[in-house]
C-alpha atoms as a PDB file:
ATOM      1  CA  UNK A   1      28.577-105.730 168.199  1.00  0.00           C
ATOM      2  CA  UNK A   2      29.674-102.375 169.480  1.00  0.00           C
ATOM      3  CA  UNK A   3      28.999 -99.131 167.840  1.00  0.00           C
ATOM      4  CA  UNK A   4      32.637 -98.639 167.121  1.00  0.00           C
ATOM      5  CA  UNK A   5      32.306-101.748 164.954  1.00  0.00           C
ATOM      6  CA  UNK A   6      29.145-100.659 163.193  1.00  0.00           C
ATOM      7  CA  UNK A   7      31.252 -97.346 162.472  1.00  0.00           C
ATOM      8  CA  UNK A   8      33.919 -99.667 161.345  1.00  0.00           C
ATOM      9  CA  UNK A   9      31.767-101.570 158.448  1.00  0.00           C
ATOM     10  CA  UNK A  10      29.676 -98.451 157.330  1.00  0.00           C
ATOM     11  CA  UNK A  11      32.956 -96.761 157.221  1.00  0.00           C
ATOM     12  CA  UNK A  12      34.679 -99.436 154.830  1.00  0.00           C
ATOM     13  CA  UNK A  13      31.656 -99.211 152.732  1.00  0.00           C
ATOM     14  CA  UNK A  14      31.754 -95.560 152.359  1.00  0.00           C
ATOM     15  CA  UNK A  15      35.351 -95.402 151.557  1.00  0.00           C
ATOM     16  CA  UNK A  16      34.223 -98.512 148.278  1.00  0.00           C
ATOM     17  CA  UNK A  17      31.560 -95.651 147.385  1.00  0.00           C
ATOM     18  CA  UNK A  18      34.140 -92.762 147.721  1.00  0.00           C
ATOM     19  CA  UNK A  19      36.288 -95.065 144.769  1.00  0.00           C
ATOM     20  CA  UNK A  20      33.731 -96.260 143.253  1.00  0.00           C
ATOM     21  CA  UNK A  21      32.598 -92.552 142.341  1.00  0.00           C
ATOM     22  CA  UNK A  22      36.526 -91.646 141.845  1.00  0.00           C
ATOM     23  CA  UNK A  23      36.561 -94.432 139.102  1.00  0.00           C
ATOM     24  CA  UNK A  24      33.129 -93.319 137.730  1.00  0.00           C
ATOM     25  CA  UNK A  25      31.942 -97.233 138.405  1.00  0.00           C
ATOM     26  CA  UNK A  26      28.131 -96.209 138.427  1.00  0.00           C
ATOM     27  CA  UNK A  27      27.229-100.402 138.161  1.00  0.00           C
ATOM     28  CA  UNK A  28      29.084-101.327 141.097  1.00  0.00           C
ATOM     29  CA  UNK A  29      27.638 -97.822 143.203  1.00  0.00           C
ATOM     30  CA  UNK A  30      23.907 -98.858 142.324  1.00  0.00           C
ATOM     31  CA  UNK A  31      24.616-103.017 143.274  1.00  0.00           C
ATOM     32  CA  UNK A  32      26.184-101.884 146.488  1.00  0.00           C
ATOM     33  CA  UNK A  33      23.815 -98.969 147.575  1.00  0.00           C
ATOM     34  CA  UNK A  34      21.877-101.938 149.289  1.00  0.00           C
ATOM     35  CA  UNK A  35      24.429-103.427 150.689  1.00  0.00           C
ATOM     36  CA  UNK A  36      25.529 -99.583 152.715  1.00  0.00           C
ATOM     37  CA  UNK A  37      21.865 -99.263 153.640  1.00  0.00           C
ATOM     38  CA  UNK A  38      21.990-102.004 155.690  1.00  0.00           C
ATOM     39  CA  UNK A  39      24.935-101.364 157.335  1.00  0.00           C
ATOM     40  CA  UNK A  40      23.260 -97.379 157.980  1.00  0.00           C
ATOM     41  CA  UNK A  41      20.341 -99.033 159.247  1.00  0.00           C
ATOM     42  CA  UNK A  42      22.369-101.500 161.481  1.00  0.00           C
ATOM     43  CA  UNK A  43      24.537 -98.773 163.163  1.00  0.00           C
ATOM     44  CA  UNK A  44      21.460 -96.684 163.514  1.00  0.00           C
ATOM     45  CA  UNK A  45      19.974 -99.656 165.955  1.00  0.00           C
ATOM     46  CA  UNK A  46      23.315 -99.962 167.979  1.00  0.00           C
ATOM     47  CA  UNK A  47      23.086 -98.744 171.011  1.00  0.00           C
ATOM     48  CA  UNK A  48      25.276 -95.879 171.872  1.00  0.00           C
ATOM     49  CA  UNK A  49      28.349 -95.717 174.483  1.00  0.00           C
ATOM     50  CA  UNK A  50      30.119 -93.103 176.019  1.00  0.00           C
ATOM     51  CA  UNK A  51      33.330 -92.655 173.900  1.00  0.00           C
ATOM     52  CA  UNK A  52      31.252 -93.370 171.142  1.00  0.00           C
ATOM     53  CA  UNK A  53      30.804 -89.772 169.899  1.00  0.00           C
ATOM     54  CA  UNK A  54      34.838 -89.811 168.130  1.00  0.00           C
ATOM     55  CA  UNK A  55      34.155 -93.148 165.824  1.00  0.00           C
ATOM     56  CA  UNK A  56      30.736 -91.216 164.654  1.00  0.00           C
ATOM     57  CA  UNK A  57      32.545 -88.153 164.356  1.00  0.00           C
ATOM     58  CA  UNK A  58      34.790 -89.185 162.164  1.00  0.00           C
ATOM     59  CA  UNK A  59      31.965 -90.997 160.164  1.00  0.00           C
ATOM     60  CA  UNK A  60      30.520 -88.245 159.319  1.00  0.00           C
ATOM     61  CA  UNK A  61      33.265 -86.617 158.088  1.00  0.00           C
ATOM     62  CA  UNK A  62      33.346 -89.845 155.740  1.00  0.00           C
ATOM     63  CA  UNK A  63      30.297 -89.357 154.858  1.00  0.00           C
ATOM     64  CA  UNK A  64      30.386 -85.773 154.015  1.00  0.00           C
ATOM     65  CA  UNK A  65      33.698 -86.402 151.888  1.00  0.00           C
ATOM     66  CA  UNK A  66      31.204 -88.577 150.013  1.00  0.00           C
ATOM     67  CA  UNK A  67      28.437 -86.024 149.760  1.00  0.00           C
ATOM     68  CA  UNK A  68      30.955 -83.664 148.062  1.00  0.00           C
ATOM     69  CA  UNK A  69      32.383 -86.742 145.646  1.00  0.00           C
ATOM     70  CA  UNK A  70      28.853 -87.422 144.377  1.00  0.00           C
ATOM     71  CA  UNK A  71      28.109 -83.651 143.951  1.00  0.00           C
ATOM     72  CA  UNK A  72      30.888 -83.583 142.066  1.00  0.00           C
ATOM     73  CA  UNK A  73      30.046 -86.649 140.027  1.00  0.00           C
ATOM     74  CA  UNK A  74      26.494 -84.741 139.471  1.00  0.00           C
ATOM     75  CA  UNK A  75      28.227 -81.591 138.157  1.00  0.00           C
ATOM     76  CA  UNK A  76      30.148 -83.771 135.714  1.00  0.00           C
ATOM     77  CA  UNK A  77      27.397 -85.548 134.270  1.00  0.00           C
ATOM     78  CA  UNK A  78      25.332 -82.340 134.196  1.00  0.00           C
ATOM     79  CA  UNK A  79      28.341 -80.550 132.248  1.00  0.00           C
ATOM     80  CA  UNK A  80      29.100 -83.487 129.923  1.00  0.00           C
ATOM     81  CA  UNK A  81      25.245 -83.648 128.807  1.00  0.00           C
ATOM     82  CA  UNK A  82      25.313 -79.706 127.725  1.00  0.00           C
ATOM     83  CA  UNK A  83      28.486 -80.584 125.548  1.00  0.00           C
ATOM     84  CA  UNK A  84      26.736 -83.123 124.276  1.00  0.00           C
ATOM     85  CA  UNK A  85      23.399 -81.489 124.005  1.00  0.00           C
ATOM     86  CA  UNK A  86      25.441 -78.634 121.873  1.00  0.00           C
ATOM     87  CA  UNK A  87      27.495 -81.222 119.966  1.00  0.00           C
ATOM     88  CA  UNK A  88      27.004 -81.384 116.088  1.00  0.00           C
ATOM     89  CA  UNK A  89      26.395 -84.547 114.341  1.00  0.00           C
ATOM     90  CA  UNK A  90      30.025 -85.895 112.898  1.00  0.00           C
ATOM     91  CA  UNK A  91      30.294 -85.017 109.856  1.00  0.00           C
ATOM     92  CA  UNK A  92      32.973 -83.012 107.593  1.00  0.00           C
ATOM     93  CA  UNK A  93      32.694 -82.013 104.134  1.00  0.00           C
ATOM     94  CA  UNK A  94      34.887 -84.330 101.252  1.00  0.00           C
ATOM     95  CA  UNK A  95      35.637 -84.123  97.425  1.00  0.00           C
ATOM     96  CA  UNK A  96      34.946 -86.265  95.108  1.00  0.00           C
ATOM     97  CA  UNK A  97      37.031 -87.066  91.948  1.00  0.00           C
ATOM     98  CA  UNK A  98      35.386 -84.687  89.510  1.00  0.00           C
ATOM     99  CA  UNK A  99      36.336 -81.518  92.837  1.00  0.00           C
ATOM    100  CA  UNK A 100      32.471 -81.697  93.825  1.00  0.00           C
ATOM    101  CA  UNK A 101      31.929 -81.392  97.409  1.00  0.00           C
ATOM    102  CA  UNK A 102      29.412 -83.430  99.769  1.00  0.00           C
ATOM    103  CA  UNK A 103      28.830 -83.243 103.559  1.00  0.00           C
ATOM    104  CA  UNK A 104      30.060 -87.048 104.511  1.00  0.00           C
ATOM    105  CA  UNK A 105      28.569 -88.398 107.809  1.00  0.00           C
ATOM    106  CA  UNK A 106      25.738 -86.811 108.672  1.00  0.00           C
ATOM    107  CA  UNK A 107      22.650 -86.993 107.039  1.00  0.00           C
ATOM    108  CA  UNK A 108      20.557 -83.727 106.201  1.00  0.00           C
ATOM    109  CA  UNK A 109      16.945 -83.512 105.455  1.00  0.00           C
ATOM    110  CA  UNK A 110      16.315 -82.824 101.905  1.00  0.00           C
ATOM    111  CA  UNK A 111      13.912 -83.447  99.424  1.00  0.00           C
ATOM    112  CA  UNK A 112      14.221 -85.954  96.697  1.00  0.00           C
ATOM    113  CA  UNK A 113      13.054 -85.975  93.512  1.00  0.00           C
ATOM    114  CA  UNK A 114      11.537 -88.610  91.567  1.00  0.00           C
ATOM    115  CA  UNK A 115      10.045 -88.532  88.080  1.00  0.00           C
END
């Protein structure tokens, strides 16, 4: 197999990464992060041919478009935590028949008493 057709696999894989991250499909990214590996560790055996330097080229580019996607991806995560992480429990206050009020939802720490 030539280098051109190692490019040619690692290539399709990265571009199943690039939608996998797109589509937030973090099961399928970790079962095929394997799978790209070996294909990495294939091309990285092939030997290398003059007019090879344009398919790597443009493999890197792929795989620099892909370093920026999972950045991205890490700057989501990140920012969706600190919502999260700031969030209040759910909870609103209701009335009851009689116009008394009570916080519904979330539970508060309070003391009870017992005789």
């Amino acid at each position: 197999m030539s280098v051109a057709d190692h490019v040619k696999s690692v290539t399709k894989h990265l571009g199943r990464q690039a939608d996998d991250l797109r589509r937030g499909d973090l099961a399928h990214l970790i079962k095929m992060a394997p799978v790209l590996t070996r294909a990495m560790d294939t091309l990285s055996r092939a030997p290398v041919e003059s007019g090879d330097e344009e398919h790597l080229l443009n493999l890197r580019q792929t795989a620099e478009h892909n370093t920026q996607l999972i950045a991205a991806a890490l700057r989501g995560i990140k920012a969706a935590r600190a919502v999260l992480e700031q969030a209040s429990p759910a909870s609103f206050t209701g009335y009851d028949a009689l116009g008394r009020s009570s916080e519904i939802g979330a539970t508060r720490p309070r003391v009870e008493r017992r005789s």
